[in-house]
Protein backbone atom coordinates (compact mmCIF):
# COMPACT_ATOMS: atom_id res chain seq x y z
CA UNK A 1 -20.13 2.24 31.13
CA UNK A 2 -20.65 0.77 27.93
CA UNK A 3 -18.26 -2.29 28.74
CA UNK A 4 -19.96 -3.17 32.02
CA UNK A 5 -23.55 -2.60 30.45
CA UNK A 6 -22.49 -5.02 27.38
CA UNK A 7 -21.17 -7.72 29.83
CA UNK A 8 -24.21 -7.48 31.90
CA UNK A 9 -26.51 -8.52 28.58
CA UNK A 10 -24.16 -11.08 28.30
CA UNK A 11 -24.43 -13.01 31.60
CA UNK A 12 -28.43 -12.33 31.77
CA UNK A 13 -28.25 -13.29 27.97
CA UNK A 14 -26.35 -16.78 29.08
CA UNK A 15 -28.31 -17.83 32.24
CA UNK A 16 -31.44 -16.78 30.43
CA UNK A 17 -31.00 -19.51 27.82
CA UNK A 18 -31.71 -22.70 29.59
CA UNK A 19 -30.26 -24.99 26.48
CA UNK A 20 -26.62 -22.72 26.92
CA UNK A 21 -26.76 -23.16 30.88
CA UNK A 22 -27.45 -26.72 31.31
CA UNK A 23 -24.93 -27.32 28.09
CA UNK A 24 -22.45 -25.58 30.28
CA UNK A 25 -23.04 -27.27 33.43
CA UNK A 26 -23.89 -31.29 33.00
CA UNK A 27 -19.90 -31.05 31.50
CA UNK A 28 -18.15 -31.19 34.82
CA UNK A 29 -20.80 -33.15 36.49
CA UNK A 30 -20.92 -35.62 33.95
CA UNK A 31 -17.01 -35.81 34.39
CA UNK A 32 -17.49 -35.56 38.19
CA UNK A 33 -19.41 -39.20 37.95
CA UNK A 34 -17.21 -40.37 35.29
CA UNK A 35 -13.92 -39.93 37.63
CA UNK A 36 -14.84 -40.81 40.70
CA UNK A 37 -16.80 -44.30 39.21
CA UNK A 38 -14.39 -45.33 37.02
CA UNK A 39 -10.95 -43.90 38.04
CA UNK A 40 -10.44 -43.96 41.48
CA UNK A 41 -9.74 -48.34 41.97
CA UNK A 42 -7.40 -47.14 39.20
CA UNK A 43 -5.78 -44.55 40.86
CA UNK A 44 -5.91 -46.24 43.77
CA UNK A 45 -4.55 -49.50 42.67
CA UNK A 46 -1.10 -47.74 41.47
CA UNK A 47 -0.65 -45.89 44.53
CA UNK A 48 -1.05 -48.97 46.32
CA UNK A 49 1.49 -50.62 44.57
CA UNK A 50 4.26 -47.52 44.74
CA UNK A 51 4.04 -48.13 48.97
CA UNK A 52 6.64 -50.61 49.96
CA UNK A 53 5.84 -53.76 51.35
CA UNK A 54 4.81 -54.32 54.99
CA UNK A 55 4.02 -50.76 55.28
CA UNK A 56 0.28 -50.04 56.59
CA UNK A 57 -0.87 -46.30 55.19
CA UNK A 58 -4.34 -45.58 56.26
CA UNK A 59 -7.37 -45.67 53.76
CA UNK A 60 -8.23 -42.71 54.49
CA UNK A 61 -5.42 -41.59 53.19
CA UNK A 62 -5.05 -42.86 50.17
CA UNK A 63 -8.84 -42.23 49.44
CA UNK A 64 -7.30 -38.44 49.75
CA UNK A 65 -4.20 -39.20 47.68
CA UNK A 66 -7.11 -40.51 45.01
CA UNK A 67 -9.18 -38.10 45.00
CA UNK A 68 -7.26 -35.02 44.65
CA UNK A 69 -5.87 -36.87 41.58
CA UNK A 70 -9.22 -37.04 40.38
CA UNK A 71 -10.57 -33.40 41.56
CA UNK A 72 -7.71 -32.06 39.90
CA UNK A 73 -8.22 -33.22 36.64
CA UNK A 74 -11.47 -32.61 36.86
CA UNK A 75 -11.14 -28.86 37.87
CA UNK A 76 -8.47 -28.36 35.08
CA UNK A 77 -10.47 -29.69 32.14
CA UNK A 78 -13.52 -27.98 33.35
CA UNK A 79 -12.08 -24.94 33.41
CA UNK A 80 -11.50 -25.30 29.56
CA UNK A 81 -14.50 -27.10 28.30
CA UNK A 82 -16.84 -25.02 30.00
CA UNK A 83 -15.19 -21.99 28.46
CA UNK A 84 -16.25 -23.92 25.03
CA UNK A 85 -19.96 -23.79 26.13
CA UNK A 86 -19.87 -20.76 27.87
CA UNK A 87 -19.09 -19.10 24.72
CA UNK A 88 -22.06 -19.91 22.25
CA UNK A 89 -23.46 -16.80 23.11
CA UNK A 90 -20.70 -15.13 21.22
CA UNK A 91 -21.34 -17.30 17.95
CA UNK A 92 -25.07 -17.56 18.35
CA UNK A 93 -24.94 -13.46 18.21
CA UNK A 94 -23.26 -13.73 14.93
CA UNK A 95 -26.35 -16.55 13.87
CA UNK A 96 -28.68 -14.29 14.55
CA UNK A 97 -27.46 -10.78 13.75
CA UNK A 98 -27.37 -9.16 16.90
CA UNK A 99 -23.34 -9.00 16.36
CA UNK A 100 -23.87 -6.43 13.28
CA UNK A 101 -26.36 -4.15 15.65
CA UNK A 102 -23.40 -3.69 18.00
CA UNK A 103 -20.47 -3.22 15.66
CA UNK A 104 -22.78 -0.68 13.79
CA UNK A 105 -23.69 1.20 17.07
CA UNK A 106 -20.25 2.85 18.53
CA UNK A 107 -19.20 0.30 20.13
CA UNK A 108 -15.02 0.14 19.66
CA UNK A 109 -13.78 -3.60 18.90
CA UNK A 110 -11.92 -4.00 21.87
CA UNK A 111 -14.91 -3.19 24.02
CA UNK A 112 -16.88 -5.76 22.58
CA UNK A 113 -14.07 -8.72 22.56
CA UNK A 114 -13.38 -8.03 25.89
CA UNK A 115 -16.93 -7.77 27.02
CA UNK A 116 -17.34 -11.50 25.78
CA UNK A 117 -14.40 -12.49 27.71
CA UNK A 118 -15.22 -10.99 30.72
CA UNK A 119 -19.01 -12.31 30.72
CA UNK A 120 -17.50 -15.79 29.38
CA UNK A 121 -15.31 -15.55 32.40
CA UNK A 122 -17.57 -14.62 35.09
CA UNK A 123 -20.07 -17.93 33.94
CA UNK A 124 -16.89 -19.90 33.65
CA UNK A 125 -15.61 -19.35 37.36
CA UNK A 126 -19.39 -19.68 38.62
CA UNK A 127 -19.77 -23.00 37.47
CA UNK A 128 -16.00 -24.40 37.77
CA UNK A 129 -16.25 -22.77 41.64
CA UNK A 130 -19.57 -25.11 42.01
CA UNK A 131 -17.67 -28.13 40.41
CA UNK A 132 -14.65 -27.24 43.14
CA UNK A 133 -17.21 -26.90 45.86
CA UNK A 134 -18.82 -30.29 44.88
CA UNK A 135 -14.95 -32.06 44.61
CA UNK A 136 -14.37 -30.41 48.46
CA UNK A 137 -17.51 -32.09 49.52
CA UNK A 138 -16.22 -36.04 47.87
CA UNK A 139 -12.86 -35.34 50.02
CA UNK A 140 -14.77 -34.59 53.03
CA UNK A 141 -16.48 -37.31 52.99
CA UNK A 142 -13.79 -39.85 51.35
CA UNK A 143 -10.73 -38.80 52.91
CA UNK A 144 -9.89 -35.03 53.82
CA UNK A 145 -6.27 -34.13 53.91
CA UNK A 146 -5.73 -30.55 52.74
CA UNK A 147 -4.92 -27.55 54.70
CA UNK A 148 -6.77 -23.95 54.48
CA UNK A 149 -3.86 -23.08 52.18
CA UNK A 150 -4.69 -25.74 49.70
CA UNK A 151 -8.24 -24.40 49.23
CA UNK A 152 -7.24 -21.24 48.71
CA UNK A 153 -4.97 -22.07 46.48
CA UNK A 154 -7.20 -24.53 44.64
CA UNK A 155 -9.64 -21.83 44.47
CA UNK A 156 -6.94 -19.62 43.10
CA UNK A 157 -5.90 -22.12 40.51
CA UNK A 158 -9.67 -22.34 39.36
CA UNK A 159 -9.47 -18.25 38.49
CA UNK A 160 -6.61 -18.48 36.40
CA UNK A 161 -7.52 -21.13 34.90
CA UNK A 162 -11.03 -20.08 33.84
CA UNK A 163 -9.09 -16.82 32.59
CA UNK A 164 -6.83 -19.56 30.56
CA UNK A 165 -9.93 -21.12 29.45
CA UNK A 166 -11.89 -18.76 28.65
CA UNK A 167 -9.13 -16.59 26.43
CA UNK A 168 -8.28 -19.64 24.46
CA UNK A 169 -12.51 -20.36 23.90
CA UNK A 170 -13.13 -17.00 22.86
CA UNK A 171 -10.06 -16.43 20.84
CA UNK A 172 -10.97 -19.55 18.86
CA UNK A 173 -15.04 -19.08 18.56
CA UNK A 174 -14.00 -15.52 17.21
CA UNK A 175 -12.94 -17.71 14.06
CA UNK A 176 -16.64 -19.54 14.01
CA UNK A 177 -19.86 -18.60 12.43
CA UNK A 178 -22.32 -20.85 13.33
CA UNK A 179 -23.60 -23.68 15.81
CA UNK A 180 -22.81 -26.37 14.69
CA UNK A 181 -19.25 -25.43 14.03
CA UNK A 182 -18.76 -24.75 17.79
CA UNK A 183 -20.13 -27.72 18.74
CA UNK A 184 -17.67 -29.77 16.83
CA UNK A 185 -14.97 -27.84 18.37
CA UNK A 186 -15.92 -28.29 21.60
CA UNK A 187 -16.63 -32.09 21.38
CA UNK A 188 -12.92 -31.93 19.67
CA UNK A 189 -11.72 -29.95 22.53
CA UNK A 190 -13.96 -32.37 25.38
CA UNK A 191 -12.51 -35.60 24.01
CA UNK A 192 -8.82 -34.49 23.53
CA UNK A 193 -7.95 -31.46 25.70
CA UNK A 194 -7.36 -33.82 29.14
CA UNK A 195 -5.36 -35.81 27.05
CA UNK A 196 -2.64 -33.22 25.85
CA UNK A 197 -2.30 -31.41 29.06
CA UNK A 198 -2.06 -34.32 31.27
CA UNK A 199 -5.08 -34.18 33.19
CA UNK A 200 -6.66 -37.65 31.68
CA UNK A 201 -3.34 -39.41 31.63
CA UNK A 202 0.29 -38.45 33.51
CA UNK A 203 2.80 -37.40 31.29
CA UNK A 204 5.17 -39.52 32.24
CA UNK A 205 2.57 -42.37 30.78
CA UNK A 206 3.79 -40.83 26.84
CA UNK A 207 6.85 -41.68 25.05
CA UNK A 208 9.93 -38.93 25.61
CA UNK A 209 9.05 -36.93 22.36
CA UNK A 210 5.59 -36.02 23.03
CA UNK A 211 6.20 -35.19 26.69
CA UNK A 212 8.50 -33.03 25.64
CA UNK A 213 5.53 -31.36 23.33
CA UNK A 214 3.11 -31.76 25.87
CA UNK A 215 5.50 -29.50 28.55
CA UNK A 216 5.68 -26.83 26.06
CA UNK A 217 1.77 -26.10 26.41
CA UNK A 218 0.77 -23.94 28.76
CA UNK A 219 -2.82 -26.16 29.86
CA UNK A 220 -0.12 -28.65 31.58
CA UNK A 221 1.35 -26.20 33.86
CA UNK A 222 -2.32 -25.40 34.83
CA UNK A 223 -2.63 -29.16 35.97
CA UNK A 224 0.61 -29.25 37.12
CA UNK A 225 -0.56 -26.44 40.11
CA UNK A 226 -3.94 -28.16 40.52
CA UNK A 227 -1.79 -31.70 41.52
CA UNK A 228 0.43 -29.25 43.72
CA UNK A 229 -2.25 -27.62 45.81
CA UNK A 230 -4.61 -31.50 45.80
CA UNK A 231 -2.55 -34.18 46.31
CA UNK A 232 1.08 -32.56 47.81
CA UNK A 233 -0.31 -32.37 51.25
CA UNK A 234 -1.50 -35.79 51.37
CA UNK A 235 0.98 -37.13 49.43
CA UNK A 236 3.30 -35.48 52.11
CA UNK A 237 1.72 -37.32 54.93
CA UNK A 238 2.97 -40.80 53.64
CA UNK A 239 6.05 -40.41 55.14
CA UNK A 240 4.17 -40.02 58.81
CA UNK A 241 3.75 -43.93 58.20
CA UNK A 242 7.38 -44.61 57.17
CA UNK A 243 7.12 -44.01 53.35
CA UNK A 244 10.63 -43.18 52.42
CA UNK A 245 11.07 -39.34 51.14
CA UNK A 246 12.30 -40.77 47.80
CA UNK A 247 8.86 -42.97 47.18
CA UNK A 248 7.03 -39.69 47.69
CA UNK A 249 8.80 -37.93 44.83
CA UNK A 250 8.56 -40.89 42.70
CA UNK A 251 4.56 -40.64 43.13
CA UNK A 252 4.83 -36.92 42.93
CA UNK A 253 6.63 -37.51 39.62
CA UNK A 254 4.55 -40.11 38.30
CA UNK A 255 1.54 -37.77 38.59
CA UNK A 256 2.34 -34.41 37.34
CA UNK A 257 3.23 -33.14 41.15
CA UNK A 258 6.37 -32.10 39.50
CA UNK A 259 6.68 -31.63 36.06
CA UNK A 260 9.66 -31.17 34.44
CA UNK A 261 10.89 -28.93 31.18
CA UNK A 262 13.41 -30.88 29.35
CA UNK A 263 14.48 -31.99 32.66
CA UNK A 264 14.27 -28.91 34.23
CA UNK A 265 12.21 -29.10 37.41
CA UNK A 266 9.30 -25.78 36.89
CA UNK A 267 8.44 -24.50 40.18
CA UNK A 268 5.00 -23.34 40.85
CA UNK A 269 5.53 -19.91 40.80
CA UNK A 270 6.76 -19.59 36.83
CA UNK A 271 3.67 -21.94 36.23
CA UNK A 272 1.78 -19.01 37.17
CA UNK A 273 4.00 -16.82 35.11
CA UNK A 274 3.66 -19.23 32.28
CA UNK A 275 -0.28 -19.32 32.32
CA UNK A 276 -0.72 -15.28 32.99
CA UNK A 277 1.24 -14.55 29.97
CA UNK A 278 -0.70 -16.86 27.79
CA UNK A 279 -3.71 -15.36 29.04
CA UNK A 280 -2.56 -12.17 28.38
CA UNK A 281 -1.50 -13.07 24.68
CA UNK A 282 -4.25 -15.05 24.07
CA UNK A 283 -6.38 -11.44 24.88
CA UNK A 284 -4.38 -9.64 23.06
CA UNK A 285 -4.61 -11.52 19.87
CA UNK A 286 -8.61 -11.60 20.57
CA UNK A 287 -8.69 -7.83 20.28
CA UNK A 288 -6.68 -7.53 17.00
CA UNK A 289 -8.83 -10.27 15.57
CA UNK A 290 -11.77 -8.52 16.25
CA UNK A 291 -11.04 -5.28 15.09
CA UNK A 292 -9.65 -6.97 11.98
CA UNK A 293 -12.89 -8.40 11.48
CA UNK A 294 -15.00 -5.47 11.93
CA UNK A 295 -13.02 -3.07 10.46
């Protein structure tokens, strides 16, 4: 009772402040204009040249090849940026004192961190799922090439994520004190998080040392399932216009389709793995933080 009452005054806390809700919000749509304006000749322009000559693929196609490249890293940056913003409330608490009225009252430490995540999480998926919904709408009118599976999946990708997200956010603003503090970090986090999980540029773009460091962080395999479940199918459909199978692994390659762990391929499945057991860590070490703190 005292959990779900705690994470309620959290959300209404949240959506109450206009400043934290817009901050939270104009970060995906801002990136939403920024991809699709900028990136996609880019994208395009390298897929065009991967197709063999005197093959004709459809632009529809590769409009839907291009923009699940783009949705994708959209979707998995999001997820983690927003957690940033989404999580002032937990620092502004501190800022204003209402975090020493609740660890007076009998409220146990683990109640409290996990009613930030929770609330963090639930503002987090809400605006990531509107991002998501947005993307869908681009494809639709671009190029649409994914199944029913794919959107559930997508959609599925975008939960963990935020959970990812959100963990790492909290687990890192339990460390801050004031404002201005988390907004450095999350300008830090904005301007170098797509880089280091692959979402801004493919690994395979980074010299063999730092992919190698980049494959050990768990954000990568979270891109690594977005590409899956936004550009396989399309990707896939290449060969329906005489793409040979081996060009189509060489593009999945080149753009984090398939990642690979010291030169092991990682299937989707342990990507999962690999993400749920960071999330649960990442909680875990939240909790003992917290009770450190206000013990």
């Amino acid at each position: 009772m005292i959990l779900k009452s705690l994470i309620k005054r959290n959300t209404k806390l949240f959506f109450k402040d206009k400043g934290m809700f817009f901050t939270a919000l104009i970060t995906p749509l801002i990136l939403l204009v920024l991809f699709f304006t900028f990136l996609g000749n880019v994208y395009r322009d390298t897929f065009v040249s991967a197709i063999p000559e005197g093959l004709s693929v459809p632009d529809g196609l590769l409009d839907g090849i291009v923009g699940g490249q783009l949705l994708s890293s959209l979707l998995s940056v999001s997820c983690v940026t927003v957690a940033f913003c989404s999580n002032l409330l937990m620092v502004t608490d501190k800022v204003t004192g209402a975090r020493k009225d609740l660890t007076v009252s009998p409220v146990k430490a683990s109640t409290l961190a996990l009613s930030y995540y929770i609330s963090t999480a639930v503002v987090t998926l809400i605006i990531c799922l509107v991002a998501m919904i947005v993307g869908f709408g681009y494809l639709s009118v671009t190029g649409w090439h994914l199944s029913l599976t794919d959107v559930v999946l997508t959609a599925l990708d975008t939960f963990v994520l935020a959970l990812f997200g959100t963990a790492l956010s909290s687990l890192v603003c339990s460390f801050l004190s004031t404002q201005g503090q988390i907004s450095a970090v999350g300008s830090i986090v904005s301007a170098g998080y797509g880089f280091i999980s692959g979402a801004y540029m493919p690994i395979s773009q980074f010299s063999d040392g730092i992919q190698k460091v980049i494959t050990c962080l768990p954000g990568t395999y979270g891109t690594g399932l977005m590409r899956n479940h936004l550009m396989a199918t399309p990707v896939a459909k290449l060969k329906d216009y005489g793409v040979p199978d081996e060009v189509c692994e060489i593009i999945k390659d080149l753009t984090d389709c398939n990642i690979y762990f010291f030169g092991t391929k990682v299937d989707e499945s342990a990507m999962y793995v690999i993400l749920g057991v960071t999330v649960v860590l990442l909680i875990t070490a939240l909790i003992f933080v917290t009770k450190r703190k206000t013990s």
